[in-house]
Protein backbone atom coordinates (compact mmCIF):
# COMPACT_ATOMS: atom_id res chain seq x y z
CA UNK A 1 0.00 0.00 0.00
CA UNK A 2 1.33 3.64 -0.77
CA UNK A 3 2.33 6.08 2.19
CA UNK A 4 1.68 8.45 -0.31
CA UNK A 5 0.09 12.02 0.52
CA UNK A 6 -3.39 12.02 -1.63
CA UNK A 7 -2.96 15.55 -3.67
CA UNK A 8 -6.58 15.58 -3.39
CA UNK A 9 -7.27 14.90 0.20
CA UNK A 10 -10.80 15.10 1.55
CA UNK A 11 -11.84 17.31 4.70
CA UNK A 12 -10.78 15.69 7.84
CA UNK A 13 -14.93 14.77 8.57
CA UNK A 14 -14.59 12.65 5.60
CA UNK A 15 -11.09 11.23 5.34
CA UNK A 16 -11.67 8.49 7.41
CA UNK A 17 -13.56 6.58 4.59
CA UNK A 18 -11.83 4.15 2.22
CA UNK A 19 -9.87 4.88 -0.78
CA UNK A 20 -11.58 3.23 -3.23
CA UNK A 21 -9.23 2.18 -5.58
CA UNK A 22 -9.95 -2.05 -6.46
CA UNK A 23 -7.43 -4.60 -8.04
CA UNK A 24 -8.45 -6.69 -11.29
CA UNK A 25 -10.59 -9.38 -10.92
CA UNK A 26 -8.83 -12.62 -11.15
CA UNK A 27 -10.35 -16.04 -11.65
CA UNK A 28 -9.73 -18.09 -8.92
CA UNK A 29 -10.99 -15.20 -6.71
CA UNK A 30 -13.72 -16.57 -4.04
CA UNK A 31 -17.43 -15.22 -3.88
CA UNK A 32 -16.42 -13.98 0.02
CA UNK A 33 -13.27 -11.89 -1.31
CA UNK A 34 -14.94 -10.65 -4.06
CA UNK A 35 -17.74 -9.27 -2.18
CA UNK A 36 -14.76 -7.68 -0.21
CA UNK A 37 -12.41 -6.70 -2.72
CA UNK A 38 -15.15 -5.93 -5.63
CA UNK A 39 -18.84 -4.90 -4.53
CA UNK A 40 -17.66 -1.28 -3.30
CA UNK A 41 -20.12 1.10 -4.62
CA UNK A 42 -24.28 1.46 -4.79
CA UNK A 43 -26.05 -1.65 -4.41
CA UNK A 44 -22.72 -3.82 -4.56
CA UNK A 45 -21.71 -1.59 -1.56
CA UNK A 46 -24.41 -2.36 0.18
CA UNK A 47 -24.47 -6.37 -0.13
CA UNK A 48 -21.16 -6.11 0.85
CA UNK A 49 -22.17 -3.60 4.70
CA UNK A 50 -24.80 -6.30 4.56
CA UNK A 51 -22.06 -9.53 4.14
CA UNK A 52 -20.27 -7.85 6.98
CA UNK A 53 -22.65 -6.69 9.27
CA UNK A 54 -23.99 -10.09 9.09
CA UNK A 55 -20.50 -11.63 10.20
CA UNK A 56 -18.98 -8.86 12.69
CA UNK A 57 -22.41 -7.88 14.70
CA UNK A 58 -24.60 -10.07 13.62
CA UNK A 59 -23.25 -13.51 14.20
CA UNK A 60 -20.42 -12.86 17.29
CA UNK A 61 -21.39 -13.33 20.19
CA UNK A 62 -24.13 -15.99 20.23
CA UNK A 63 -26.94 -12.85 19.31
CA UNK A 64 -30.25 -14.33 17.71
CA UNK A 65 -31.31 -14.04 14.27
CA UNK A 66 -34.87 -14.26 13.20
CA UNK A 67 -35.28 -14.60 8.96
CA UNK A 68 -38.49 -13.76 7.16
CA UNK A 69 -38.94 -15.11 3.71
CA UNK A 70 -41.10 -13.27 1.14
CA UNK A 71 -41.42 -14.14 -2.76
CA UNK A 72 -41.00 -17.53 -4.06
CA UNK A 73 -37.75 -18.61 -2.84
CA UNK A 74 -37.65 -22.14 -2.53
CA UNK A 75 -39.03 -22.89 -5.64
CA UNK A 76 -36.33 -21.67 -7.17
CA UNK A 77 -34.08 -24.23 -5.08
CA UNK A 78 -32.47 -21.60 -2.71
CA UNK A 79 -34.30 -23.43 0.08
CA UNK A 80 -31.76 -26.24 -0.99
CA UNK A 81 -28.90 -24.07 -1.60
CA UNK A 82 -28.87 -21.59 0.69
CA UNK A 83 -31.65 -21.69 3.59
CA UNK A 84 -30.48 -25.65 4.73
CA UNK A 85 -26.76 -24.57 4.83
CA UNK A 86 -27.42 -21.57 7.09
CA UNK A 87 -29.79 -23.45 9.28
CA UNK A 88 -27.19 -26.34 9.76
CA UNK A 89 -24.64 -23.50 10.87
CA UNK A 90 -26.46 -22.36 13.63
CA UNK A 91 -26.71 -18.81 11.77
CA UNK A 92 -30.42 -18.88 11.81
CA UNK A 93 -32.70 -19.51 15.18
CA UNK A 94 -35.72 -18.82 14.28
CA UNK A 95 -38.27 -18.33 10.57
CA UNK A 96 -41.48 -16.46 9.73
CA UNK A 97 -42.21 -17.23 5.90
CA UNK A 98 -45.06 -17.25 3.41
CA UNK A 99 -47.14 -20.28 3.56
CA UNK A 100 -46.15 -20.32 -0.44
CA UNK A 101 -42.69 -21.02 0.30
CA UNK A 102 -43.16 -23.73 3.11
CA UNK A 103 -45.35 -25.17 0.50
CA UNK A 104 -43.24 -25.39 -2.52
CA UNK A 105 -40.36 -26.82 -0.10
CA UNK A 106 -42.57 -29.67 0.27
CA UNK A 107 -41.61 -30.72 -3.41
CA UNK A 108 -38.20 -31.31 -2.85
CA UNK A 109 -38.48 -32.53 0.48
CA UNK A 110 -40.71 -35.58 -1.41
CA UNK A 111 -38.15 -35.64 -4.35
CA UNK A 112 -40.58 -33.88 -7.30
CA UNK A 113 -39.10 -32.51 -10.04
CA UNK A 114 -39.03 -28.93 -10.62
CA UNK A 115 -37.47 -27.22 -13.50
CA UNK A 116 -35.59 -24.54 -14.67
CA UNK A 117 -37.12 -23.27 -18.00
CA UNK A 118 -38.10 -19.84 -19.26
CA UNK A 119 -40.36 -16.63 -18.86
CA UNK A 120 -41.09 -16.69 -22.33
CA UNK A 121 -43.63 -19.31 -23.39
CA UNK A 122 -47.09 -19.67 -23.63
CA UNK A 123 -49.33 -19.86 -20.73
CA UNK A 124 -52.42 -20.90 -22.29
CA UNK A 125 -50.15 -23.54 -23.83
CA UNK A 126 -48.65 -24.64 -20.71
CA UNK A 127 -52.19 -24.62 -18.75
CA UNK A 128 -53.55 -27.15 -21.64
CA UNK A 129 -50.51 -28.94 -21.24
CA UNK A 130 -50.67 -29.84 -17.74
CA UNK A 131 -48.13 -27.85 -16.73
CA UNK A 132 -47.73 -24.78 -14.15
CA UNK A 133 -44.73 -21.85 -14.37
CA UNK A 134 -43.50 -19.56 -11.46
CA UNK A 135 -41.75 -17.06 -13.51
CA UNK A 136 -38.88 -19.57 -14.93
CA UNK A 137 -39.64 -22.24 -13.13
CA UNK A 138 -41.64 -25.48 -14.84
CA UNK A 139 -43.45 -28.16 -13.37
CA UNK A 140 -46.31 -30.54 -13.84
CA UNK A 141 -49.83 -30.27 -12.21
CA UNK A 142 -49.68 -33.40 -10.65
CA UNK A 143 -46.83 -31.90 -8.57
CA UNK A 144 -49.63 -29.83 -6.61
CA UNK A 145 -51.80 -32.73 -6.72
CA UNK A 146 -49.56 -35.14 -5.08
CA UNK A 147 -48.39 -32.36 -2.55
CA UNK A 148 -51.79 -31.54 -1.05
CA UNK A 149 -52.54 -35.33 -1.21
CA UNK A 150 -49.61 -35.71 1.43
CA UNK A 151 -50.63 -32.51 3.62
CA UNK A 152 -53.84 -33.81 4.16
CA UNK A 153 -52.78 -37.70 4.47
CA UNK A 154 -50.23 -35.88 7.42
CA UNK A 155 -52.87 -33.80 8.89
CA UNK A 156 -55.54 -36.22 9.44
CA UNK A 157 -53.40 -38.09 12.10
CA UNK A 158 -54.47 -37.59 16.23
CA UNK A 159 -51.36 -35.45 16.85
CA UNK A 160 -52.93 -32.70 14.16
CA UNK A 161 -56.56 -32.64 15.85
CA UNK A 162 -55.94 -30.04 18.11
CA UNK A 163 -55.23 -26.30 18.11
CA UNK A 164 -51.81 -24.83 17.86
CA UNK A 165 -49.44 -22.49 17.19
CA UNK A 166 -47.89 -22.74 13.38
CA UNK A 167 -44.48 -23.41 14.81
CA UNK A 168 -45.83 -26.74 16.34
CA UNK A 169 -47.67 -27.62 13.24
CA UNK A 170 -44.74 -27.06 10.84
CA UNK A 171 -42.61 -28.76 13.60
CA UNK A 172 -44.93 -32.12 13.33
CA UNK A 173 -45.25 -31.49 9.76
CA UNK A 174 -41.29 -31.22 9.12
CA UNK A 175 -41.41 -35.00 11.13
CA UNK A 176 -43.06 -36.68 8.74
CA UNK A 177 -41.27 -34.83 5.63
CA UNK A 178 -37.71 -35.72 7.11
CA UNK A 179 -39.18 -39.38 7.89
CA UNK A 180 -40.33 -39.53 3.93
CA UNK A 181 -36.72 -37.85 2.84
CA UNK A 182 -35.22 -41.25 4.59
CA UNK A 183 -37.41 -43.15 3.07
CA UNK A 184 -36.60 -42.07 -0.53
CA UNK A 185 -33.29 -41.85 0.21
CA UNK A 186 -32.56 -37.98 0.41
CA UNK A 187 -31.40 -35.70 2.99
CA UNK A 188 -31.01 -31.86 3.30
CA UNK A 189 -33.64 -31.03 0.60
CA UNK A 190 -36.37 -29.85 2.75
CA UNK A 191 -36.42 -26.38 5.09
CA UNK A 192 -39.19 -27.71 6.84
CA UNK A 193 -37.47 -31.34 7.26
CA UNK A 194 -34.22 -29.27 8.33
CA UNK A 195 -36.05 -27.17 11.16
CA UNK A 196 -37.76 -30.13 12.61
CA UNK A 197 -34.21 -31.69 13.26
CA UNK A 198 -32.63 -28.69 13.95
CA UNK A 199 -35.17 -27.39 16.50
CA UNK A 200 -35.34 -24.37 14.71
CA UNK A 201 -39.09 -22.77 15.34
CA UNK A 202 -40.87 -21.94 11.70
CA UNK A 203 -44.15 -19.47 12.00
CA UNK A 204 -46.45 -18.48 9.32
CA UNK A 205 -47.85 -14.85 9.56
CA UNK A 206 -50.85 -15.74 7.55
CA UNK A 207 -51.57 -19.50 8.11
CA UNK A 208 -54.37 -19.51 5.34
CA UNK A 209 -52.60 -17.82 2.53
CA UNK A 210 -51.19 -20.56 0.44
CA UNK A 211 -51.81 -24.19 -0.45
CA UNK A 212 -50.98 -25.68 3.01
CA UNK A 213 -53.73 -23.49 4.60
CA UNK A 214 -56.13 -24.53 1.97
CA UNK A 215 -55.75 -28.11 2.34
CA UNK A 216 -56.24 -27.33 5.93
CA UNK A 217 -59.21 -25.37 5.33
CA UNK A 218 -60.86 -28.72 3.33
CA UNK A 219 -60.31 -30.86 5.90
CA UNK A 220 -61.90 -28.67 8.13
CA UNK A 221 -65.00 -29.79 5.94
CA UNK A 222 -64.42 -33.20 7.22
CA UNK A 223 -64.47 -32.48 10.64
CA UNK A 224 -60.56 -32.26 11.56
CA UNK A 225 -60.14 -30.27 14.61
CA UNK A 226 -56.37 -28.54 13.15
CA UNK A 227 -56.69 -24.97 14.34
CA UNK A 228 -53.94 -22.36 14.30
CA UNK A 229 -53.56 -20.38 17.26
CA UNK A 230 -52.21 -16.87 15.92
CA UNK A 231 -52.86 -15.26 19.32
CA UNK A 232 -50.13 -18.17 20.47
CA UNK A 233 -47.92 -16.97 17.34
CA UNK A 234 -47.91 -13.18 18.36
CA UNK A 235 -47.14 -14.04 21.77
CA UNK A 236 -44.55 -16.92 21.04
CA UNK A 237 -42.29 -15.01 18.57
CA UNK A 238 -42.51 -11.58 20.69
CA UNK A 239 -41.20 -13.93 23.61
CA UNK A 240 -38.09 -15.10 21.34
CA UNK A 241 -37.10 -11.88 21.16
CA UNK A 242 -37.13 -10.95 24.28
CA UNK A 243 -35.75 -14.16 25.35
CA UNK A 244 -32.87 -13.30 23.75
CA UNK A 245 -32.71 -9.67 24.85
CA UNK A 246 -33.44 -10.19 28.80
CA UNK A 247 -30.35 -13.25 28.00
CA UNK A 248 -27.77 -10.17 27.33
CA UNK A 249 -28.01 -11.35 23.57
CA UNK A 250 -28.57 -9.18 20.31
CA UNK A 251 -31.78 -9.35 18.55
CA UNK A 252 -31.46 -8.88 14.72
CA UNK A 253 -34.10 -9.53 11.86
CA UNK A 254 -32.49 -10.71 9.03
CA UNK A 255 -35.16 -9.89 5.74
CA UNK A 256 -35.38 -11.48 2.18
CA UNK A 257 -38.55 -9.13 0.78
CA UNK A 258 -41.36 -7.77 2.55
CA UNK A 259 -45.01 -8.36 3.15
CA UNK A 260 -46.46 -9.90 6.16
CA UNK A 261 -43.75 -11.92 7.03
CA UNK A 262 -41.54 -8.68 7.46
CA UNK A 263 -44.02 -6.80 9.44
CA UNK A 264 -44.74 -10.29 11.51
CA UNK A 265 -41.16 -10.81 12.70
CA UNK A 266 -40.57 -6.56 13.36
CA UNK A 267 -43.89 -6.37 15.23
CA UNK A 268 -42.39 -8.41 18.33
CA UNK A 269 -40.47 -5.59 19.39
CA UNK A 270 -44.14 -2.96 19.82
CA UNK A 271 -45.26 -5.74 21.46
CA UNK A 272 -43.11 -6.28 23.96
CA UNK A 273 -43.30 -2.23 24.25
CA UNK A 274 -46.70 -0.98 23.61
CA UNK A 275 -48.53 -3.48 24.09
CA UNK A 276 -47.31 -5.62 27.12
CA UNK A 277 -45.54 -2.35 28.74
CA UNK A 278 -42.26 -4.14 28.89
CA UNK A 279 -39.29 -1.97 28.91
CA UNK A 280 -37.40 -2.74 25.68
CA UNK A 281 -35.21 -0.43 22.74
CA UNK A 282 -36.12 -2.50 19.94
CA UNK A 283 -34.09 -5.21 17.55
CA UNK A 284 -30.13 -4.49 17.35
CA UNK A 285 -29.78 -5.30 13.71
CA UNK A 286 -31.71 -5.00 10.48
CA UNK A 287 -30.93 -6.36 7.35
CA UNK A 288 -33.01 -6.56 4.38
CA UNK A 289 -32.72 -7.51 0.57
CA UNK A 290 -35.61 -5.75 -1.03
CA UNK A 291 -36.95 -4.47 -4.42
CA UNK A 292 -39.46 -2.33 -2.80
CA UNK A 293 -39.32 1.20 -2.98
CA UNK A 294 -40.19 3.43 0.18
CA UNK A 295 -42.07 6.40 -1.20
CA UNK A 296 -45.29 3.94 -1.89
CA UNK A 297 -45.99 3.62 1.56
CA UNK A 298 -46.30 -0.15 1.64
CA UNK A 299 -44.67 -2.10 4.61
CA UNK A 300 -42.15 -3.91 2.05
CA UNK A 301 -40.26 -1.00 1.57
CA UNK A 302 -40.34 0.58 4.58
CA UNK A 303 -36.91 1.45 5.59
CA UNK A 304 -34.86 0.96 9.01
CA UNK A 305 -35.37 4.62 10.13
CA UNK A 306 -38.97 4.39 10.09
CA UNK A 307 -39.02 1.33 12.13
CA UNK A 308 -36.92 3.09 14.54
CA UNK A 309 -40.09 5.47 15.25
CA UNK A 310 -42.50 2.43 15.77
CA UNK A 311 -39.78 1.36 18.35
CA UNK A 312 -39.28 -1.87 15.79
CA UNK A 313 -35.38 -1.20 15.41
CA UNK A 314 -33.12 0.31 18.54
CA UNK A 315 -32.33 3.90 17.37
CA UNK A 316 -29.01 3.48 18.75
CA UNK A 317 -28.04 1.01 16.61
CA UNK A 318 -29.91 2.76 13.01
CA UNK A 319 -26.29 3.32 11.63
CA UNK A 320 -25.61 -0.33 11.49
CA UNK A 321 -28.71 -1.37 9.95
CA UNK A 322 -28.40 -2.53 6.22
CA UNK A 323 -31.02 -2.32 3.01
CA UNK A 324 -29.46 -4.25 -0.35
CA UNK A 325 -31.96 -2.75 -3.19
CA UNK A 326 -31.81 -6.44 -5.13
CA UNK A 327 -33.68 -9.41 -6.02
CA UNK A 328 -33.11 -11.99 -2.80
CA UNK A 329 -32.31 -14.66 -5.50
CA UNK A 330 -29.20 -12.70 -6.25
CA UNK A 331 -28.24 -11.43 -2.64
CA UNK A 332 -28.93 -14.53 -0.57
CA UNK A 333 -26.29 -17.31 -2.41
CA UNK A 334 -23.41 -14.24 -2.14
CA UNK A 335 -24.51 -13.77 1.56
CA UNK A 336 -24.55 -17.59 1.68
CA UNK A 337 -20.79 -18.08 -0.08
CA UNK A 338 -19.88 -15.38 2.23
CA UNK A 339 -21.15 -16.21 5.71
CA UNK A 340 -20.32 -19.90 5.57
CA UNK A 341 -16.47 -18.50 4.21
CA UNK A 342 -16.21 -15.86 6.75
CA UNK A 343 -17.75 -17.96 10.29
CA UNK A 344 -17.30 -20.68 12.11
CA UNK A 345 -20.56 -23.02 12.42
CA UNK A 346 -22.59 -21.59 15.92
CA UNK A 347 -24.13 -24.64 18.15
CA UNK A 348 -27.66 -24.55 17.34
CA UNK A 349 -30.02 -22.42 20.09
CA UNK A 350 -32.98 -25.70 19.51
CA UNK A 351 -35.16 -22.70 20.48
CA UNK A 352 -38.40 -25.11 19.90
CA UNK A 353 -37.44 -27.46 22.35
CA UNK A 354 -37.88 -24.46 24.87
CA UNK A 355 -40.77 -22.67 23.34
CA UNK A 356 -43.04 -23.25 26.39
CA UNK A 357 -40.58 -21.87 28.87
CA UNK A 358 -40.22 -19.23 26.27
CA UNK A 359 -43.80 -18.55 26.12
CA UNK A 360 -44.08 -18.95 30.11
CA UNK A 361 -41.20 -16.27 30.69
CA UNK A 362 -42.71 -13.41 28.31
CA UNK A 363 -46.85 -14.04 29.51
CA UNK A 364 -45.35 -13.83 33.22
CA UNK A 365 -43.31 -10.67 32.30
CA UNK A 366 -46.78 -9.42 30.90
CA UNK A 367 -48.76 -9.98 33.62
CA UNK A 368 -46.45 -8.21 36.11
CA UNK A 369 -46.25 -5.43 34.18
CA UNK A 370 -48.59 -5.03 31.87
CA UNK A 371 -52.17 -3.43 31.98
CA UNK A 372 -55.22 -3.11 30.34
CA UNK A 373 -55.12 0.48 30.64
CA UNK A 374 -53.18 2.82 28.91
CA UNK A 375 -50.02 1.66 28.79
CA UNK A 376 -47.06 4.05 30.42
CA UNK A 377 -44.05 3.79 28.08
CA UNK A 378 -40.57 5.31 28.56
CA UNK A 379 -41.48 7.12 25.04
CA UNK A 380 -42.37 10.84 25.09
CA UNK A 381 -46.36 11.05 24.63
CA UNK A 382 -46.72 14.07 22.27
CA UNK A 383 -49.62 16.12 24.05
CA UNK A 384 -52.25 18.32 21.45
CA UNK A 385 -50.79 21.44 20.70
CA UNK A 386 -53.99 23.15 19.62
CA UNK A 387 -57.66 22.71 19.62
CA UNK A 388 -57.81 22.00 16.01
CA UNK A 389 -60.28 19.21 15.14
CA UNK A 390 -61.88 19.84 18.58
CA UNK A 391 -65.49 19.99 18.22
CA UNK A 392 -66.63 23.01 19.67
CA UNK A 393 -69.17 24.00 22.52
């Protein structure tokens, strides 16, 4: 490196920011140097804050990391690829994801055949055909057919005739998909089948919204007593954050997308706050991967700093929070390459196996502090300033 004097030096507020001034790409670099060495500017600047913040404040010290998955992820075999390597390091402890992407898992994890085709073809074609397309991705009817044939064969046993929360059901439901994987001879293909052995807790923000919840819904019709309990999901994934946070761990929310499943796993921290009255700053970390754009609105693109003012995101720690603006089928294998390059394997937290203690600590935090009253926060309550919109005598 050249001790040099820059003959254009910037003012001392900024000079502590890196040259950037990158070597040649060689071919035998590695994914986790090039994201170093390569990704230095806009988006590729930001994957890169994101590969890091994952592995220096993130990962150290045994903090907790809660994923949401939005858009259709593991149909496009990053379930396989990615999600099973990172749950088998210990670098994820807990999921919320659409019911479309626990779903489509279920194909692998029963060795159907997906396929990787093209965008371009002809729909009408394909639906006379027999055959059904997720953007690029190809496969044949009976592939749905034979996968709802198997959630309801599962779901009719005594275990399922109960209610519950949907980390138990995907638990019981990941059993018999890793028992099936044996069977056919397979192993590490399923998410579901992985979090079941890994005792990693899977929850669902909207239980009905995709093929599993359907199925579920029919054999309501023939009298199966499988209810979720979404009260028991609120409560359950609010507790495993403050598990964590009452343990003298970090909290962070690691996000592929949007939608409910982001606003399900950032909504733990308000309710630890506003709603059970429990003293708390919010999650340590954010991280997201997103193609949303902020100025619509919508929850998908809502960025870090806004979350700080719902008390989502500890406002302390809003510098170190992270949003890639890219497709999560590009960002998560180069977060993937990087993380597993980069860190050790963590021993797995099993936080199912403790979900009832879990669940036990948080409701008895709740009642001991919480009211049904107006709750009284640390927050400043902004008083009316005027009488405007005051009806008046």
């Amino acid at each position: 490196m050249s001790s040099k004097k820059s003959a254009h030096p910037l003012s001392k507020k900024y000079a502590g920011y890196p040259r950037l001034n990158p070597l040649g790409i060689g071919q035998d670099i590695s994914a986790a140097d090039l994201i170093d060495t390569a990704l230095l500017a806009y988006n590729g600047g930001r994957l890169r804050e994101a590969a890091q913040l994952l592995t220096r404040k993130m990962l150290p010290d045994d903090g907790y990391i809660g994923l949401s998955l939005t858009g259709a992820l593991t149909p496009a075999g990053l379930g396989k690829s990615c999600l099973i390597p990172l749950m088998r390091a210990g670098f994820v402890d807990w999921i919320v994801s659409t019911g479309a992407n626990l779903y489509h898992d279920l194909h692998f994890g029963l060795d159907m055949h997906l396929h990787s085709g093209t965008p371009f073809l002809n729909d009408v074609e394909l639906h006379e055909e027999g055959v059904i397309r997720i953007y690029d991705v190809l496969f044949d009817y009976n592939v749905l057919l034979d996968t709802d044939a198997f959630v309801r064969e599962v779901i009719q046993g005594p275990e399922f005739q109960r209610t519950m929360g949907t980390d138990e059901f995907h638990y019981l439901l990941g059993k018999y998909v890793a028992a099936r994987q044996k069977k056919l001879g397979i192993k590490d293909s399923s998410v579901l089948a992985t979090a079941y052995e890994c005792g990693i807790p899977i929850f669902t923000s909207s239980p009905g919204d995709s093929s599993i919840g359907m199925n579920v819904a029919a054999m309501a019709l023939r009298d199966s007593k499988l209810m979720f309990d979404v009260n028991r999901d609120v409560n359950q994934t609010a507790g495993i954050v403050y598990h964590a946070k009452s343990t003298g761990h970090t909290s962070s929310v690691f996000i592929l997308g949007g939608g409910s499943p982001k606003n399900f796993i950032l909504q733990t921290e308000p309710q630890i706050q506003e709603v059970m009255g429990i003293q708390e700053k919010g999650h340590d970390y954010f991280l997201q991967c997103t193609d949303a754009r902020p100025d619509t609105g919508g929850l998908s693109g809502a960025t870090p700093a806004e979350a700080v003012s719902w008390g989502k995101v500890d406002p302390d720690k809003l510098p170190d929070s992270v949003v890639c603006y890219t497709d999560s089928t590009i960002a998560l294998p180069l977060l993937t390459a990087y993380v597993t390059a980069r860190v050790k394997p963590r021993k797995l937290k099993r936080l199912y196996d403790d979900r009832d203690a879990i669940f036990g600590k948080v409701r008895e935090r709740y009642l001991a502090t919480g009211t049904v009253a107006k709750i009284t926060t640390s927050r400043k309550v902004a008083k009316r300033a005027s009488s405007i919109g005051l009806r008046k005598k």
